[in-house]
Protein backbone atom coordinates (compact mmCIF):
# COMPACT_ATOMS: atom_id res chain seq x y z
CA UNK A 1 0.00 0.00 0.00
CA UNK A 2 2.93 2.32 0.86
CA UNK A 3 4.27 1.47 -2.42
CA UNK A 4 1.27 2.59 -4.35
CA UNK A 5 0.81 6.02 -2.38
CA UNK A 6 4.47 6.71 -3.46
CA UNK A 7 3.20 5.99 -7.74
CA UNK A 8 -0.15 8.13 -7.03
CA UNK A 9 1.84 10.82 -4.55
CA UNK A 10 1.60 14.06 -7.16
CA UNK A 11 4.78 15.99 -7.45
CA UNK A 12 5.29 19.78 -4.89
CA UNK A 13 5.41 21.52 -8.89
CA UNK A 14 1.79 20.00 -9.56
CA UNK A 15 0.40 20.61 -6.19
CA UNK A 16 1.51 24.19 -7.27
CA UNK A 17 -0.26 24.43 -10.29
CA UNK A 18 -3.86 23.08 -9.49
CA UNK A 19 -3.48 25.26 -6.55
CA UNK A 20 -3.39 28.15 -8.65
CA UNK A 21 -5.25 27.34 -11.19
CA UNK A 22 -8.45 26.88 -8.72
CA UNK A 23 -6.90 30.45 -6.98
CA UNK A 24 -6.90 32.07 -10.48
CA UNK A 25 -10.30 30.39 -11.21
CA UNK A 26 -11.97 31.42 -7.27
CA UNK A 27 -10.54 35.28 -8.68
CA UNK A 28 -12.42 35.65 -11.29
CA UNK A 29 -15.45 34.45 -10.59
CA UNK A 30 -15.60 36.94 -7.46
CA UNK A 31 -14.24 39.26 -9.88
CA UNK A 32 -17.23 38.41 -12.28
CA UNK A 33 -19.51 38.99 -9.55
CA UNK A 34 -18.68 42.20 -7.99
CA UNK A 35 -17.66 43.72 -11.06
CA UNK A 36 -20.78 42.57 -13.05
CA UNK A 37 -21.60 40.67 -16.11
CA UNK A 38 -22.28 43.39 -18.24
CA UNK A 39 -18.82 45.80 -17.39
CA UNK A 40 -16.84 42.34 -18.69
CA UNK A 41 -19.23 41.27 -21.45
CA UNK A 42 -20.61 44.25 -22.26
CA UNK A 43 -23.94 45.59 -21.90
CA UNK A 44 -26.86 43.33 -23.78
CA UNK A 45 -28.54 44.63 -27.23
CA UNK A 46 -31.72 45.06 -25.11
CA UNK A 47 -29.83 47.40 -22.65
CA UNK A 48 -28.73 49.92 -25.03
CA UNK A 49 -31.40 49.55 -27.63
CA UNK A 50 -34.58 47.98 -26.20
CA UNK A 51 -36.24 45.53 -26.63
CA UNK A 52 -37.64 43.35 -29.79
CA UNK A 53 -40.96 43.96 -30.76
CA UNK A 54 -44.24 43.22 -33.07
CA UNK A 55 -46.44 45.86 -34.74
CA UNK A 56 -50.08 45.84 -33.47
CA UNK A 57 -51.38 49.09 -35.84
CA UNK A 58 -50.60 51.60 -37.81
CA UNK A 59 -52.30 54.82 -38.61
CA UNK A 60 -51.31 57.53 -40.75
CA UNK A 61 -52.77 61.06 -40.96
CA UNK A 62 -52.53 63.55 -43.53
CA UNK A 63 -53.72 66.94 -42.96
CA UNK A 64 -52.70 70.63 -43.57
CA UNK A 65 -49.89 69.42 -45.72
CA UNK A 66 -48.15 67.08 -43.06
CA UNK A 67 -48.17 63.62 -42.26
CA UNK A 68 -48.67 62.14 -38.77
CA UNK A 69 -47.61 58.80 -38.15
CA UNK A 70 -49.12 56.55 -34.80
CA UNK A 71 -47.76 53.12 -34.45
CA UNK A 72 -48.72 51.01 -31.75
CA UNK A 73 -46.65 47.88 -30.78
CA UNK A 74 -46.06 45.05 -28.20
CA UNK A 75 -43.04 43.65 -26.53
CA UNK A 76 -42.61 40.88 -23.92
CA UNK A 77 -43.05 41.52 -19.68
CA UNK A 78 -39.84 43.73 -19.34
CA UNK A 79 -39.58 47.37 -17.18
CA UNK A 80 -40.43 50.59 -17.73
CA UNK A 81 -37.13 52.32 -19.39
CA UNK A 82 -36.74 49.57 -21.84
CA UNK A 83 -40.01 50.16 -23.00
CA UNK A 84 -39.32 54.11 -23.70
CA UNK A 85 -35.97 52.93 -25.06
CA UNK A 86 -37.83 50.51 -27.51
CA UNK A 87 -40.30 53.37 -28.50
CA UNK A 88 -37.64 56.06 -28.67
CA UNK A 89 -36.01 53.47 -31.18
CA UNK A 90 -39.10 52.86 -33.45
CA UNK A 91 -40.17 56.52 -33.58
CA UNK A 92 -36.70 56.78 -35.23
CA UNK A 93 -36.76 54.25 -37.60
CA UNK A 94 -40.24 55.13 -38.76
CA UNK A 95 -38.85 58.61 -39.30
CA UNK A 96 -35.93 57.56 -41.74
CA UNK A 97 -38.12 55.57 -43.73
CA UNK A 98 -40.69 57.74 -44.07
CA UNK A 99 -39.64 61.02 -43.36
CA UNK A 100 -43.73 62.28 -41.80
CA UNK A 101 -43.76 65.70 -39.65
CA UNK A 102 -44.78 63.46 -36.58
CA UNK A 103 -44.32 60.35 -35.17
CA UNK A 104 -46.01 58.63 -32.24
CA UNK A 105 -45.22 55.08 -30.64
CA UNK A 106 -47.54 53.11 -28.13
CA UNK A 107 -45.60 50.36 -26.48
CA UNK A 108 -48.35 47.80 -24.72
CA UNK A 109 -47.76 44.27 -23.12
CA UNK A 110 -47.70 41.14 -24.74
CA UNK A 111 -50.96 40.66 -22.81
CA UNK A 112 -52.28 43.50 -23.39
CA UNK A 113 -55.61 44.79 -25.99
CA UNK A 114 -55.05 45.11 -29.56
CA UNK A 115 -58.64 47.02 -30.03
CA UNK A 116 -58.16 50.74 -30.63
CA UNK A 117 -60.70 51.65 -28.40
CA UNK A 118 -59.03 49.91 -25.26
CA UNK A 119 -55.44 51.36 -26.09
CA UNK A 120 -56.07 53.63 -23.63
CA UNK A 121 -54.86 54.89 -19.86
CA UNK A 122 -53.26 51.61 -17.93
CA UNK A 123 -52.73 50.07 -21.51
CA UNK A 124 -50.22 52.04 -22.37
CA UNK A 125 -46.68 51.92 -20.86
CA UNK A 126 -44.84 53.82 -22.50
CA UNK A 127 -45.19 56.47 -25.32
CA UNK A 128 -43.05 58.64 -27.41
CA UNK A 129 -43.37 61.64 -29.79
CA UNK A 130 -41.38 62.54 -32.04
CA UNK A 131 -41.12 66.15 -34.23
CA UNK A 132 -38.24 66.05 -36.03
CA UNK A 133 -38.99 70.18 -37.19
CA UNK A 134 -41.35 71.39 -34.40
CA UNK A 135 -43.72 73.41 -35.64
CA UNK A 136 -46.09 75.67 -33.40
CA UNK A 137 -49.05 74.02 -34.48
CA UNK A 138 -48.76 71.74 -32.00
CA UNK A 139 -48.61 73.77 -29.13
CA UNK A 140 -49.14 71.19 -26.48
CA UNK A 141 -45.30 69.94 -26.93
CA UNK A 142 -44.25 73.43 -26.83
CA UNK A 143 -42.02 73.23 -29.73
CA UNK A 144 -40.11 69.88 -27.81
CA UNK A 145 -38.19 67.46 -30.68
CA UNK A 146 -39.71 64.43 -27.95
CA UNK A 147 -41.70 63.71 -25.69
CA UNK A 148 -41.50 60.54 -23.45
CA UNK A 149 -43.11 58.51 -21.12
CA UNK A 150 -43.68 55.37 -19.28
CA UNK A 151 -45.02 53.69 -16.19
CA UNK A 152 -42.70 51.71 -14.35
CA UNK A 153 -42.07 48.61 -13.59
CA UNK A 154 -44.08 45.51 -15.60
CA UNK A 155 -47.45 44.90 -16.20
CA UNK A 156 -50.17 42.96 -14.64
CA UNK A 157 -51.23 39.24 -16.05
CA UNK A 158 -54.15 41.42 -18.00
CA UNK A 159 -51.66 43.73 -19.87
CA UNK A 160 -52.58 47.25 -17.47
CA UNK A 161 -49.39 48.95 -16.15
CA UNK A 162 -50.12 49.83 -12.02
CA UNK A 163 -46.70 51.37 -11.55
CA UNK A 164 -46.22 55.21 -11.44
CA UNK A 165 -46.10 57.53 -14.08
CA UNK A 166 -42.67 59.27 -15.59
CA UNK A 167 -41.91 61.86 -17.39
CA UNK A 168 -38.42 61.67 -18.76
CA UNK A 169 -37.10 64.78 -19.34
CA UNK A 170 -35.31 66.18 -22.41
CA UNK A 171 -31.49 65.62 -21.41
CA UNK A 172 -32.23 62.21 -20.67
CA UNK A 173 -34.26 61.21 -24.01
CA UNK A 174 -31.21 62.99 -25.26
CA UNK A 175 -28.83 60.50 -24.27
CA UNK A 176 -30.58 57.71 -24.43
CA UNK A 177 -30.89 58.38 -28.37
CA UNK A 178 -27.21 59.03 -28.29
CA UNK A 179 -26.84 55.53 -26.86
CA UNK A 180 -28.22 53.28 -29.71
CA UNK A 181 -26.61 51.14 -31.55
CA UNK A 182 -29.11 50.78 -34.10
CA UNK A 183 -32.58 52.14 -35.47
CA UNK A 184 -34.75 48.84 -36.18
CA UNK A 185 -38.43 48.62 -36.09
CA UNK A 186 -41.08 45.89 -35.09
CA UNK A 187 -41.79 42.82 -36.57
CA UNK A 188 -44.65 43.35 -39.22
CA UNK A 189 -46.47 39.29 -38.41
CA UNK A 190 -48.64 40.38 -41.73
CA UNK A 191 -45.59 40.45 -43.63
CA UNK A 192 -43.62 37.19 -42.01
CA UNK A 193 -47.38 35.00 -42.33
CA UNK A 194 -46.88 36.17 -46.26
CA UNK A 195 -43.37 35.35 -46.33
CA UNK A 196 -43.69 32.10 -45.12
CA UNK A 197 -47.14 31.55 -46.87
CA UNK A 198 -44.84 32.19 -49.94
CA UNK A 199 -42.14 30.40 -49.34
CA UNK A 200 -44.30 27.11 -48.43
CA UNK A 201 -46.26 28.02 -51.85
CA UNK A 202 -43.34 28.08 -53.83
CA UNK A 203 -42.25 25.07 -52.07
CA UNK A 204 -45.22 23.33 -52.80
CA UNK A 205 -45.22 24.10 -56.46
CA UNK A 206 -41.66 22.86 -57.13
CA UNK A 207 -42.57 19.52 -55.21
CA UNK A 208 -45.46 18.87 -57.71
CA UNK A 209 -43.59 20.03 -60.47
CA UNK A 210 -41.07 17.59 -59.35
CA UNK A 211 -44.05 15.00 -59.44
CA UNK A 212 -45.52 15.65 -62.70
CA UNK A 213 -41.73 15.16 -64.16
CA UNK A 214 -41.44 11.94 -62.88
CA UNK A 215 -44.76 10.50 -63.79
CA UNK A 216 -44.50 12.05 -67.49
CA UNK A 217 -40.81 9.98 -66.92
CA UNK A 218 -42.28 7.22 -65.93
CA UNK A 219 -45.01 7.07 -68.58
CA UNK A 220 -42.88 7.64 -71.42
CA UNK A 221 -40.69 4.99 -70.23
CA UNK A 222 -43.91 2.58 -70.33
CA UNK A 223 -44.77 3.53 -74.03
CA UNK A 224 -41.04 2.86 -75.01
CA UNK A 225 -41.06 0.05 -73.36
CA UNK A 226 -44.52 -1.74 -74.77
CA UNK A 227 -43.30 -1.97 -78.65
CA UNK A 228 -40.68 -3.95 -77.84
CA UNK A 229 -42.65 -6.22 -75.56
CA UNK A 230 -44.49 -6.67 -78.93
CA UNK A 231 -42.03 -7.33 -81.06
């Protein structure tokens, strides 16, 4: 027995280098923790620009020789400043692809109502304008570029925000713009069903073409065939 705990004793030089290979290890996963995933990593995309989201409506306004543009949208359970962040996002991609004097963004819960007429109060939980050129007539944003707003925290099981009510002001829309990465916009479902309801078309199509082929094939093989049977 002696004998065998001398083959198996490990050498002083490898005690050494598990030892600090489980220090090193021990390090920097304390260092992971108090420093914090996101100052090693870097922050996530939903941190800096929001989070991903699906168009519920669209309306568009034309009147007096300007276009208005109200979008309402949906994301997923998530709290109150990624929600503005999400918006403030939107409102800027609708505005480079469109270019209207206004644009407005509704961000509701997952579980929230799709029905115009119940987008209302609670419903909403966050909301953005943007006026890219204000223009007096709309006096009520006293000539502000945005507006934005939010209640925090997440929303209740029926999609109605309970938290309270904030205002961000214009330094802090500011640089939260300045902090984007990007400028995407929703997911349109209308357009994906389409896509995929074309691509499963076209799918379909080449699979009976492929059918037809090999039946004409396999007829003209039969008719080739049947004269020399005769013979």
């Amino acid at each position: 027995m002696k004998a065998l705990l001398r083959i198996f004793r490990p050498s002083r030089k490898l005690v050494l280098i598990i030892g600090g290979v489980a220090l090193l290890t021990g390090v920097s996963g304390g260092a992971a923790l108090y420093i914090g995933k996101d100052n090693i990593l870097g922050p996530s995309a939903e941190t800096v620009n929001g989070a991903a989201c699906t168009d519920v409506n669209l309306v568009t306004i034309k009147k007096q020789n300007r276009t208005w543009v109200r979008k309402y949208i949906k994301t997923e359970p998530t709290d109150g400043v990624t929600r503005v962040k999400t918006a403030l996002r939107v409102a800027k991609a609708i505005y480079d692809a469109q270019k209207p004097d206004l644009v407005q963004v509704v961000v509701l819960d997952a579980n929230g109502p799709t029905l115009r007429s119940d987008i209302r109060g609670r419903a909403i939980g966050a909301d953005v304008v943007y006026i890219p050129h204000p223009d007096p007539v709309v006096e009520s944003l006293e000539g502000k570029t945005y507006t934005a707003r939010y209640y925090d925290g997440t929303a209740a099981s029926n999609g109605l925000f309970f938290g309270e009510r904030i205002d961000l002001p214009e330094d802090e829309i500011s640089a939260l713009n300045a902090s984007f990465k990007d400028y995407s916009d929703c997911i349109d479902p209308i357009a994906v069903a389409a896509t995929e309801g074309g691509a499963k078309a076209a799918k379909g199509t080449a699979k009976e073409k492929k059918s037809a082929e090999e039946g004409a094939g396999a007829e003209s093989a039969s008719a080739e065939a049947a004269p020399a049977a005769g013979h």
